[in-house]
C-alpha atoms as a PDB file:
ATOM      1  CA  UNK A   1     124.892  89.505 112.021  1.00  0.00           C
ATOM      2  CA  UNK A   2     122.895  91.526 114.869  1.00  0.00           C
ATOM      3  CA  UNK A   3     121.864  89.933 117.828  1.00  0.00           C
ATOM      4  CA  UNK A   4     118.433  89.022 118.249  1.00  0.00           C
ATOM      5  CA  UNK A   5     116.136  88.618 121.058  1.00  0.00           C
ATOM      6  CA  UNK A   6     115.621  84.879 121.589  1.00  0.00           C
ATOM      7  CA  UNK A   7     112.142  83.672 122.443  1.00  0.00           C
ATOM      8  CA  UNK A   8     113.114  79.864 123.801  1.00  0.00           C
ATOM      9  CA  UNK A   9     110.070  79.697 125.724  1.00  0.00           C
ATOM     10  CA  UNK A  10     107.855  80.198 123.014  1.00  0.00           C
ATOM     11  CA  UNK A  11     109.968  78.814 120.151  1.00  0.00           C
ATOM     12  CA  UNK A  12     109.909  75.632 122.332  1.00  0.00           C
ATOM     13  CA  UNK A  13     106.364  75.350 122.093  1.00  0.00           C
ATOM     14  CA  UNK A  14     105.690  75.689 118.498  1.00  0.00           C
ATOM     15  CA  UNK A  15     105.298  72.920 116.280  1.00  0.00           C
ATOM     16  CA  UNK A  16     108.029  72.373 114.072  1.00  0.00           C
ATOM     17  CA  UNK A  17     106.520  74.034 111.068  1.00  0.00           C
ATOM     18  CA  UNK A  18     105.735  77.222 113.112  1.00  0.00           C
ATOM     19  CA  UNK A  19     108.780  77.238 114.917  1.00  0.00           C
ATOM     20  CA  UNK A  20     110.491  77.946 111.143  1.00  0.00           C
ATOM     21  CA  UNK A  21     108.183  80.467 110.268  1.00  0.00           C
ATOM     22  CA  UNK A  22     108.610  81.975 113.789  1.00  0.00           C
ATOM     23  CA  UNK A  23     112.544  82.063 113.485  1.00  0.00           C
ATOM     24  CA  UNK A  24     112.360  83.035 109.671  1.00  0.00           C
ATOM     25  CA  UNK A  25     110.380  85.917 110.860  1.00  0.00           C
ATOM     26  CA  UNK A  26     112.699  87.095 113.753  1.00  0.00           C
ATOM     27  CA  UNK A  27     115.562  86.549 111.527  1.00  0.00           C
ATOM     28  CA  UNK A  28     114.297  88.568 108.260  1.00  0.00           C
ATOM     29  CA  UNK A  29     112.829  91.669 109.883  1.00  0.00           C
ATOM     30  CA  UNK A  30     115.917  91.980 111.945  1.00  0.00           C
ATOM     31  CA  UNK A  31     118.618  90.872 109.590  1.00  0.00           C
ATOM     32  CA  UNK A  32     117.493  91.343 106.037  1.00  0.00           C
ATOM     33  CA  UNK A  33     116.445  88.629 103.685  1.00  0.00           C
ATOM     34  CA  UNK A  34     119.454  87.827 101.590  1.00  0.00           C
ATOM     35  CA  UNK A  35     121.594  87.864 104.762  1.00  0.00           C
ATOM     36  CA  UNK A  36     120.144  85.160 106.563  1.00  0.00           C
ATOM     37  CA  UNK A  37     120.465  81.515 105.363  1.00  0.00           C
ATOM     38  CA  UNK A  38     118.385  78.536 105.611  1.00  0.00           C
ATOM     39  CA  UNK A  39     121.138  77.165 107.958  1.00  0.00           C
ATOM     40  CA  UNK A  40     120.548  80.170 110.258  1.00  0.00           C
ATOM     41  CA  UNK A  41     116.699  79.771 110.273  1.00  0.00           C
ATOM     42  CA  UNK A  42     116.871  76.400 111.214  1.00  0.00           C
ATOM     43  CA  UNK A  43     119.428  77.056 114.102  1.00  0.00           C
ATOM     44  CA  UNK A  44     116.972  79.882 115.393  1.00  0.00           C
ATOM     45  CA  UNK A  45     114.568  77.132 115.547  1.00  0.00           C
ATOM     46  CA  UNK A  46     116.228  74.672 117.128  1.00  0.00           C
ATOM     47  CA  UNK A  47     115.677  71.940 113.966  1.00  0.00           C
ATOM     48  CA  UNK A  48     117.466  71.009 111.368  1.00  0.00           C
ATOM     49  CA  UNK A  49     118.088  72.511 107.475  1.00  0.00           C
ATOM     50  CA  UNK A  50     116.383  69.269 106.527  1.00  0.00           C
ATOM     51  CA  UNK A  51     113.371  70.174 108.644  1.00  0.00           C
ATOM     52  CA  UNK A  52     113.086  73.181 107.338  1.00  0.00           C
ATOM     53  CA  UNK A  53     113.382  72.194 103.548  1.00  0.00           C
ATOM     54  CA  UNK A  54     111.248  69.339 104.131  1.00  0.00           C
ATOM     55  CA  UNK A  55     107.787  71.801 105.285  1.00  0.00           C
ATOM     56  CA  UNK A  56     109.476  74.345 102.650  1.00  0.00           C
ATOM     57  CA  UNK A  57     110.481  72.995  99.612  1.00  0.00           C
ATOM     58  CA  UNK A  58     112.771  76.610  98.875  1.00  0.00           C
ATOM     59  CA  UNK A  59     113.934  79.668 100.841  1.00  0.00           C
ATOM     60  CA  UNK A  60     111.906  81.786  98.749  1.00  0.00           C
ATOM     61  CA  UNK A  61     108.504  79.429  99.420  1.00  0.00           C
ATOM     62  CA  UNK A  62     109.855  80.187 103.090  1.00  0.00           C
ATOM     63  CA  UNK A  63     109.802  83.835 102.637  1.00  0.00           C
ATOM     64  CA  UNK A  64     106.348  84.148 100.367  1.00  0.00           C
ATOM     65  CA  UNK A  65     104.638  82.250 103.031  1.00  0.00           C
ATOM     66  CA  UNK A  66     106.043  84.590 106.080  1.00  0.00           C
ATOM     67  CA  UNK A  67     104.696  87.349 104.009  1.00  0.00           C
ATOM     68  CA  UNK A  68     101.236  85.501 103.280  1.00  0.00           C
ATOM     69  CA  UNK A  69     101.000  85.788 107.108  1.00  0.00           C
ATOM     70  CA  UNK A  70     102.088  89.329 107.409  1.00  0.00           C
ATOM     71  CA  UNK A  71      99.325  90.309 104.304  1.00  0.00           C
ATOM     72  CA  UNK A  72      96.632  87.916 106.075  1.00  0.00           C
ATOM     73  CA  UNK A  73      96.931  90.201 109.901  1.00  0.00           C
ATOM     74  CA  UNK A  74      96.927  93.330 107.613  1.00  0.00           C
ATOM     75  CA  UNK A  75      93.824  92.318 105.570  1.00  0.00           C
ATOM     76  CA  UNK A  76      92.778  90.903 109.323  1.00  0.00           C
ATOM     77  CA  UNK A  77      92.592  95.042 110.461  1.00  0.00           C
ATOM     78  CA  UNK A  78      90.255  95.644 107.074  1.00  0.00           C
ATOM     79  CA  UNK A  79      87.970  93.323 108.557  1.00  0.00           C
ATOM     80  CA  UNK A  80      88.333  94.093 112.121  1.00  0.00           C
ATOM     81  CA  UNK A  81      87.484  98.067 111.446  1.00  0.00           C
ATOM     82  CA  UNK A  82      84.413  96.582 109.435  1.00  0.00           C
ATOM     83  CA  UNK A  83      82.962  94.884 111.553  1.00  0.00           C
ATOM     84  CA  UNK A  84      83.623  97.778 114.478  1.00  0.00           C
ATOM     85  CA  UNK A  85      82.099 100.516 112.098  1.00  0.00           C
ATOM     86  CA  UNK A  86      79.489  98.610 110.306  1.00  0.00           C
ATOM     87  CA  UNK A  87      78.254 101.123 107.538  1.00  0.00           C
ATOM     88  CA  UNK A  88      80.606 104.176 108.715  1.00  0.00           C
ATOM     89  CA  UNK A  89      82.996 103.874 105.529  1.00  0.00           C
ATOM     90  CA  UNK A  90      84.795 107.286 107.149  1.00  0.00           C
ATOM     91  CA  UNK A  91      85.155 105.232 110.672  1.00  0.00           C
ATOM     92  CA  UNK A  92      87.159 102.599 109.067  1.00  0.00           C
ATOM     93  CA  UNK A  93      89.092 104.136 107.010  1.00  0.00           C
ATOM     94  CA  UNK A  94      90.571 106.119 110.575  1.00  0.00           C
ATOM     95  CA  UNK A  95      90.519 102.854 112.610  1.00  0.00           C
ATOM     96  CA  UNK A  96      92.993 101.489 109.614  1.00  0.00           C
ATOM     97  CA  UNK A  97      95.273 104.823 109.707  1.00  0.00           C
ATOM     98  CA  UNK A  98      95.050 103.812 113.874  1.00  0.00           C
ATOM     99  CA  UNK A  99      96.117 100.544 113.069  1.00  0.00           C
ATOM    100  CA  UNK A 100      99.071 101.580 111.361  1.00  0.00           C
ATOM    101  CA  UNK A 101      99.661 104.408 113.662  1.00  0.00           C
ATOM    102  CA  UNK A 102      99.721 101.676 116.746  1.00  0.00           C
ATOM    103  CA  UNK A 103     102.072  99.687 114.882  1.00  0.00           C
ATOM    104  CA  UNK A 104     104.367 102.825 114.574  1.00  0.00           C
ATOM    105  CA  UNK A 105     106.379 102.583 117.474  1.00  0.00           C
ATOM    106  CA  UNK A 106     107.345  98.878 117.403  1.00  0.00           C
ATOM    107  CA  UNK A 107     108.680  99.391 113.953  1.00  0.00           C
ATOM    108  CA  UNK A 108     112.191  97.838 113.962  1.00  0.00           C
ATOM    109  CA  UNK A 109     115.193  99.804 112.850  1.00  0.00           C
ATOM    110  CA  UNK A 110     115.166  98.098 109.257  1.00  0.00           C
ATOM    111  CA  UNK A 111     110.969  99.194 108.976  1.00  0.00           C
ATOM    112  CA  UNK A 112     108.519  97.976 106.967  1.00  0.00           C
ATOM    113  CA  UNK A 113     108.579  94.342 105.972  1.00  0.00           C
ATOM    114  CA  UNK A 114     106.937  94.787 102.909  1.00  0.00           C
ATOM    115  CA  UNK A 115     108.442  97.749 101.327  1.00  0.00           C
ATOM    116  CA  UNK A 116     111.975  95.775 103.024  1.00  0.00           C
ATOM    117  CA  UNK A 117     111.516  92.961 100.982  1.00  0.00           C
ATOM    118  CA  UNK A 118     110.527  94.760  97.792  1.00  0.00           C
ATOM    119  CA  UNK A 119     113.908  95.955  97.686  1.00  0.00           C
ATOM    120  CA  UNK A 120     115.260  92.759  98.373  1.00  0.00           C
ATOM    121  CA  UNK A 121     113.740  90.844  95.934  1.00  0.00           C
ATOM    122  CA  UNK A 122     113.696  92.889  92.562  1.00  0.00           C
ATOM    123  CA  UNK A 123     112.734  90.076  90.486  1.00  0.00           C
ATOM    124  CA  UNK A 124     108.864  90.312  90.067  1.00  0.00           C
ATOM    125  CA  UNK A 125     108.705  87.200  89.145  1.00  0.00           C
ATOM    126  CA  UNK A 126     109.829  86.179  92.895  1.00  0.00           C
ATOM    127  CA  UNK A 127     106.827  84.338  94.509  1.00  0.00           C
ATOM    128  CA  UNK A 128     107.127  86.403  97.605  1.00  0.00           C
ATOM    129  CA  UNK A 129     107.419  89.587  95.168  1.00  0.00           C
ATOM    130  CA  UNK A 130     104.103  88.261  94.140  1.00  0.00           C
ATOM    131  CA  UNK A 131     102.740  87.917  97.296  1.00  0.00           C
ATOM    132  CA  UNK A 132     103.280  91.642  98.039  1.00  0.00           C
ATOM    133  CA  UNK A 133     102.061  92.626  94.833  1.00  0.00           C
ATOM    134  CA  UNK A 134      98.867  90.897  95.318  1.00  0.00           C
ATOM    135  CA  UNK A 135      98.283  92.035  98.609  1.00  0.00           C
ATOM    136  CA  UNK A 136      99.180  95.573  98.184  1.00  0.00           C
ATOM    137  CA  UNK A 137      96.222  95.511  95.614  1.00  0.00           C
ATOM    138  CA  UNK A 138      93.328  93.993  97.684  1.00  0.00           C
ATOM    139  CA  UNK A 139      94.676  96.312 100.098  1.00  0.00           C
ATOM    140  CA  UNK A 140      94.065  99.386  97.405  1.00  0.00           C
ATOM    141  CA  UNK A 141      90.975  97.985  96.218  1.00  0.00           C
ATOM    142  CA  UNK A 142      89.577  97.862  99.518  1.00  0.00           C
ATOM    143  CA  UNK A 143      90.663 101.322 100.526  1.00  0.00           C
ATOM    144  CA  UNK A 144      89.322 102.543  96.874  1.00  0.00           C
ATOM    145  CA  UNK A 145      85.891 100.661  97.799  1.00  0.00           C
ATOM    146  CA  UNK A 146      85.659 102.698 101.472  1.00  0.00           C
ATOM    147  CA  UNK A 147      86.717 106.272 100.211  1.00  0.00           C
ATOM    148  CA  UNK A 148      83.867 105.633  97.299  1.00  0.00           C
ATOM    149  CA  UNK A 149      81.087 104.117  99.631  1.00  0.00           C
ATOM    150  CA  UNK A 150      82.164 107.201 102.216  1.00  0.00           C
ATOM    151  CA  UNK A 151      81.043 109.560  98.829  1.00  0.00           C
ATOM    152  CA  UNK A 152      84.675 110.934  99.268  1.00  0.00           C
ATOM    153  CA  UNK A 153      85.487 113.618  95.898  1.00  0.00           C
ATOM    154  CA  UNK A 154      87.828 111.760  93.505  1.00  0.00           C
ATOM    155  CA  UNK A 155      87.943 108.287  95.637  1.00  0.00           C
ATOM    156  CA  UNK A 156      90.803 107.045  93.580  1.00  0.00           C
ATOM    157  CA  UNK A 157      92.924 110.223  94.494  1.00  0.00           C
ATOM    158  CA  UNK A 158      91.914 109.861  97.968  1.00  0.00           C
ATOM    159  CA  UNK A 159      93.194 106.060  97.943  1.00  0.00           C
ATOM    160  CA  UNK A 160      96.547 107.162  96.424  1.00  0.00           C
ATOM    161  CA  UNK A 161      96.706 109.716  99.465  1.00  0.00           C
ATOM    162  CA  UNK A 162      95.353 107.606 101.861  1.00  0.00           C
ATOM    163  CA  UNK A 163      98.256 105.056 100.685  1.00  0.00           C
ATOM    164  CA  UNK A 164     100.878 107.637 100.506  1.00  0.00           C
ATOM    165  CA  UNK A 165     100.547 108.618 103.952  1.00  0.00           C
ATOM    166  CA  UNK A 166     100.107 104.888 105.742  1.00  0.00           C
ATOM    167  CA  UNK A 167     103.450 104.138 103.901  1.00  0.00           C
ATOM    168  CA  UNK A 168     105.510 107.245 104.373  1.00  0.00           C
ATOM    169  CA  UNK A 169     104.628 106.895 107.895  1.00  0.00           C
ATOM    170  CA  UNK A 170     106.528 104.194 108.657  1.00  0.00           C
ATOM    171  CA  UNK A 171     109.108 104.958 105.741  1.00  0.00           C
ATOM    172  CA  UNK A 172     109.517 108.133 108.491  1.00  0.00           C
ATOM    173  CA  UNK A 173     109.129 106.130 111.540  1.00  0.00           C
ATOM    174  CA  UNK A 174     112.865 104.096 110.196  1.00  0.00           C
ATOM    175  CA  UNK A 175     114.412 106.353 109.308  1.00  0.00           C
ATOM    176  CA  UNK A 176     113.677 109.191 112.049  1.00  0.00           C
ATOM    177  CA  UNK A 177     113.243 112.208 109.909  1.00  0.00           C
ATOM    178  CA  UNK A 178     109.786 113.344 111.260  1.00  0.00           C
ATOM    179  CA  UNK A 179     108.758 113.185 114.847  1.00  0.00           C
ATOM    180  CA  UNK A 180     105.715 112.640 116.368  1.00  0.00           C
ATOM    181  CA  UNK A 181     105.171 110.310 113.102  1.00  0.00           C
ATOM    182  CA  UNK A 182     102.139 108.419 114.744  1.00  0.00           C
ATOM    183  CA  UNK A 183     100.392 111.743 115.950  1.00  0.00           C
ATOM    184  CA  UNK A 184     101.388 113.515 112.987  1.00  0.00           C
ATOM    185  CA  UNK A 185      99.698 110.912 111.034  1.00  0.00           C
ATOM    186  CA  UNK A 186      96.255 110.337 112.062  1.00  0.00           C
ATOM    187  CA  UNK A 187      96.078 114.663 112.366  1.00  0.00           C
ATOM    188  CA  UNK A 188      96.525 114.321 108.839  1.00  0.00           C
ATOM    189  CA  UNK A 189      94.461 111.407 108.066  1.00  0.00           C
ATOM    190  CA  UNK A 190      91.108 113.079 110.164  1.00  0.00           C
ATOM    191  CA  UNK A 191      92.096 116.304 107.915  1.00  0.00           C
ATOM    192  CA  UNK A 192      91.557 114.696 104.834  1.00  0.00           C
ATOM    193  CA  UNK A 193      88.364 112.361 105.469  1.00  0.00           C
ATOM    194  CA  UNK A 194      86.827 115.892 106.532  1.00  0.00           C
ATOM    195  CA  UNK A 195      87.556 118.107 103.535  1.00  0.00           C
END
């Protein structure tokens, strides 16, 4: 396994419960989910594979509720842009592509969680494949319902492109084939919400 950066201070703060999601968190993005084991999630932190089973009844309830938490800060930025633009349906939509354009650079080498764990978990009956499912669809709906109320032409082909882009970016940002990804991308997006 790759090393990590530790967070003691902070891990030793948590309560147990967050402490697990915490390490889980550290330990997926950076290593993959089918590489790291329960064992190693609770030695990250500092508890025992008892604690962790007993807030967690399986690894995969482990990993669907790290990715609840991921989904909820995402779905956080739909609100945030809302209630920054009130009634500019164009304004939101580019505070969301600068969201994900902020995000760019502290993508980790293995990228995206979600699209990560999609092809980690190819069962879609997997609760955590679940989890990304659902989100990914409020998240589409939501984009669908501010490229309509913004009067944009076609606002379902606009939400495909609008989704293309936010995900290739940081499909480019990991794997390095495009610089000035971040840039590059919000360029685009103020292209398209002005045709």
């Amino acid at each position: 396994m790759a090393e990590t950066v530790r967070r003691p201070s902070r891990v030793a703060k948590l309560p147990p419960r967050e402490r697990i999601l915490d390490a889980a968190e550290e330990l997926f993005q950076s290593e993959g989910i089918m590489r790291v084991s329960v064992q190693a999630i609770a030695d990250r932190a500092s508890t025992t594979k008892m604690a962790v089973y007993r807030h967690f009844e399986t690894k995969d309830e482990l990993v669907a509720e790290w990715l609840r938490i991921l989904a909820a800060d995402y779905q956080a930025a739909f609100d945030r842009v809302a209630t920054d633009h009130p009634g500019r349906p164009k304004a939101q939509i580019f505070g969301l592509a600068q969201f994900i354009a902020a995000g760019l650079p502290g993508i980790s080498y293995r990228g995206c969680p979600f699209i990560n764990s999609l092809a980690e978990l190819p069962d879609r009956s997997h609760p955590a494949r679940q989890v990304i499912e659902k989100h990914k669809a409020l998240q589409a709906g939501r984009m669908l319902a501010l490229c309509t109320e913004a009067g944009l032409p076609d606002p379902e082909q606009v939400t495909a492109e609008i989704t293309f882009l936010l995900e290739g970016a940081q499909v480019s940002m990991q794997n390095g084939s495009i610089d000035q990804v971040a840039d590059r991308l919000m360029r685009i997006i103020g292209a398209l919400l002005e045709r």
